[in-house]
Every structure is written in C-alpha cells, then in structure tokens.
Protein backbone atom coordinates (compact mmCIF):
# COMPACT_ATOMS: atom_id res chain seq x y z
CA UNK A 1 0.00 0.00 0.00
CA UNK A 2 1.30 3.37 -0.84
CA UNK A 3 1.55 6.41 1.09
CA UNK A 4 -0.84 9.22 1.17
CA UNK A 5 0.10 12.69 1.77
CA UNK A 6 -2.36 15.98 2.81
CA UNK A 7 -0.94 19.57 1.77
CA UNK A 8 -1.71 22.38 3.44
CA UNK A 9 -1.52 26.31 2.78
CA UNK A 10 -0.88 28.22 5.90
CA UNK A 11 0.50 31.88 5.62
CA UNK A 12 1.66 31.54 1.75
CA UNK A 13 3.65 27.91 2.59
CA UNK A 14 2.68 25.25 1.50
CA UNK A 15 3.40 22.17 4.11
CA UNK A 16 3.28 18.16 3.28
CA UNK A 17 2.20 15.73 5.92
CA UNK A 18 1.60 11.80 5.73
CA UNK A 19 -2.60 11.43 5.89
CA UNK A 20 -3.82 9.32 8.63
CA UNK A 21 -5.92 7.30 6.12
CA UNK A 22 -7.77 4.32 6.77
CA UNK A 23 -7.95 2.09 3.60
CA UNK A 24 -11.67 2.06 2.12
CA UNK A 25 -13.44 -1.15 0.70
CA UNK A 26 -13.93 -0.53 -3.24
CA UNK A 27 -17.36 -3.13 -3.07
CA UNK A 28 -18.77 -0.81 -0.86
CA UNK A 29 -22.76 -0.76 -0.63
CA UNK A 30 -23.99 1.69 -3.12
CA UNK A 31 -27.63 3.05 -2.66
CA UNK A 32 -28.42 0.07 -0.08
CA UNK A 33 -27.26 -2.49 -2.70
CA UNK A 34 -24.62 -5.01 -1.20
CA UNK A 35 -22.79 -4.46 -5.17
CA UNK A 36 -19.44 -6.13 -5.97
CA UNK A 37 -18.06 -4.16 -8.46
CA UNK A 38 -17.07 -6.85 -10.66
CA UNK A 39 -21.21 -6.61 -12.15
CA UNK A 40 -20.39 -3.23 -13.50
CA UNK A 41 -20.21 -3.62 -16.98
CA UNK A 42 -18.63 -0.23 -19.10
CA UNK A 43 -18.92 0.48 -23.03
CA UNK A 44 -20.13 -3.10 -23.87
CA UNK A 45 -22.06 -3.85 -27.36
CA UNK A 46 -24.87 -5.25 -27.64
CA UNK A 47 -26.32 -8.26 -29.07
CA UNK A 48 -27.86 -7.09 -32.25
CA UNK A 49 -26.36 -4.51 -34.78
CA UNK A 50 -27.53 -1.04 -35.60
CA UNK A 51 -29.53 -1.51 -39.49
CA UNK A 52 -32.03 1.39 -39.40
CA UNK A 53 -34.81 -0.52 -38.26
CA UNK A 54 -34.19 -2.87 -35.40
CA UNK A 55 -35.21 -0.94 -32.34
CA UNK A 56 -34.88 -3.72 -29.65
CA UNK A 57 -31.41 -4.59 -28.19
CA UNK A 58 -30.14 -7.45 -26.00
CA UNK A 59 -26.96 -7.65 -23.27
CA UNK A 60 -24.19 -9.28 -24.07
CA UNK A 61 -23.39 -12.91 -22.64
CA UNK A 62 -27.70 -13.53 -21.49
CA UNK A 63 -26.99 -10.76 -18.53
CA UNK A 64 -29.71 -9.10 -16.99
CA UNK A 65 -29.45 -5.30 -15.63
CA UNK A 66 -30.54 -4.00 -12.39
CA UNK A 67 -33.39 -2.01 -13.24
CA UNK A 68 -32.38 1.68 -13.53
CA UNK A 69 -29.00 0.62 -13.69
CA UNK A 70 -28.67 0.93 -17.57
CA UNK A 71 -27.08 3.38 -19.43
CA UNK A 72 -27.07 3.78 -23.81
CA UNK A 73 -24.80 5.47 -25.59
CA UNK A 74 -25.28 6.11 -29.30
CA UNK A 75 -22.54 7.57 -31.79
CA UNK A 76 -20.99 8.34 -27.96
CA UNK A 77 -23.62 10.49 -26.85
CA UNK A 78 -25.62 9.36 -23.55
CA UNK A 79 -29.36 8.83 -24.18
CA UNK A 80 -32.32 9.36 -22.39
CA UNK A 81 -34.30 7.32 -20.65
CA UNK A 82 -38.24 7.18 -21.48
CA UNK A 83 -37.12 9.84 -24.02
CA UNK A 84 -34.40 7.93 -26.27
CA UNK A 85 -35.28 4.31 -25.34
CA UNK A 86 -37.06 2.42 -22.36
CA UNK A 87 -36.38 -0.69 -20.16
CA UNK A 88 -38.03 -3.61 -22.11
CA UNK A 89 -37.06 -6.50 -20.28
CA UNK A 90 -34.56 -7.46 -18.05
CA UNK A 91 -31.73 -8.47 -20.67
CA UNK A 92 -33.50 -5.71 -23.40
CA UNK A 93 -33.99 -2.19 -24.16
CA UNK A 94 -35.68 -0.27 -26.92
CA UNK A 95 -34.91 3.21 -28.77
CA UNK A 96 -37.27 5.26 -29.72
CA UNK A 97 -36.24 5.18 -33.09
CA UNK A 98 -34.04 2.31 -34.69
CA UNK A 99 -30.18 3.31 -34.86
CA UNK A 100 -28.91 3.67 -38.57
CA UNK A 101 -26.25 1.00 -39.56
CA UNK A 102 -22.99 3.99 -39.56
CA UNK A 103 -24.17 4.55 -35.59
CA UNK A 104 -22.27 3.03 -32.50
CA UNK A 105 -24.50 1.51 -29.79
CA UNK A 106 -22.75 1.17 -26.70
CA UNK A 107 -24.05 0.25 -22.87
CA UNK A 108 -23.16 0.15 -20.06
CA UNK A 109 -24.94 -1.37 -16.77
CA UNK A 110 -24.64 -3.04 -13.45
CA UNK A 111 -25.55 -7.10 -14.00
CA UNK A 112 -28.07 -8.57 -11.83
C-alpha cells in the first residue's frame, strides 16, 4: 500500500504531511445495494447490430441489468431514458427510433 500525503496552505507555505488514512473497501454498498463491483459492466455492445430498423437490443453474454442501472450510448452520446429508449425487459432495451447501420451503440450497466 502506498503512502498518502495531505498539503496544506498556511501563511503563503505550502506544508506536506503523511494522511492518517484508513484504507476504504472498493465493493462498498452503493444506494443500499450489497454491489461487488465486478457486475459493472462499461462500453459493452450489444447483441444485435444497428440496421435502421431494429429498435430492440439485447446484453451481451444472457446478462440481466438491475433495473435503472442501464445506461445507452449512441454515436458516444448518452441517451435518455423514457425519451431515447425504455427498459423492455430485463436483458432488453428499446430506442425510440431504430439506430442507422454507420451509428455506435454502446451500454453500459450493473448485472443482476
């Protein structure tokens, strides 16, 4: 474990001290969820390919999301929920309108 070190401005001077730090756990509970962090998928694809008129998508690998847990990115711009697309099932989401076949689909999502 490495050290940690606070500075401090007092008077103009600037003054380094070793932190008395007390590690934290990284699979901490977030928003009363018990989550290990190793269910947080980032920037995965989906199932299907963008063609222009498929509007439904699937996870990757039959995973399921944790309901409002679910984030779409298209062309690298977030989308919005019940604006852009909506929660279909729990392994499927659906745009509003169907991304064109030159568009990037990316999500990301914490796996049930």
């Amino acid at each position: 474990m490495s050290d940690v070190f606070k500075i401090t401005k007092s008077a103009g001077t600037f003054k380094t001290t070793k932190a008395n730090t007390t590690p934290k756990t990284v699979n901490a509970k977030i928003r009363g969820l018990d989550l290990d962090t190793s269910r947080i998928k980032y920037n995965q694809l989906p199932v299907e390919t963008p063609d222009g008129a498929n509007k439904v998508f699937t996870l990757p690998n039959s995973h399921e999301y944790v309901t409002g847990l679910l984030e779409i990115y298209r062309d690298g711009i977030q989308q919005t929920k019940d604006v852009d697309w909506t929660e279909t099932t729990p392994s499927t989401f659906t745009f509003t309108t169907a991304p064109d076949s030159d568009e990037a689909v990316r999500i990301s999502y914490v796996k049930k």
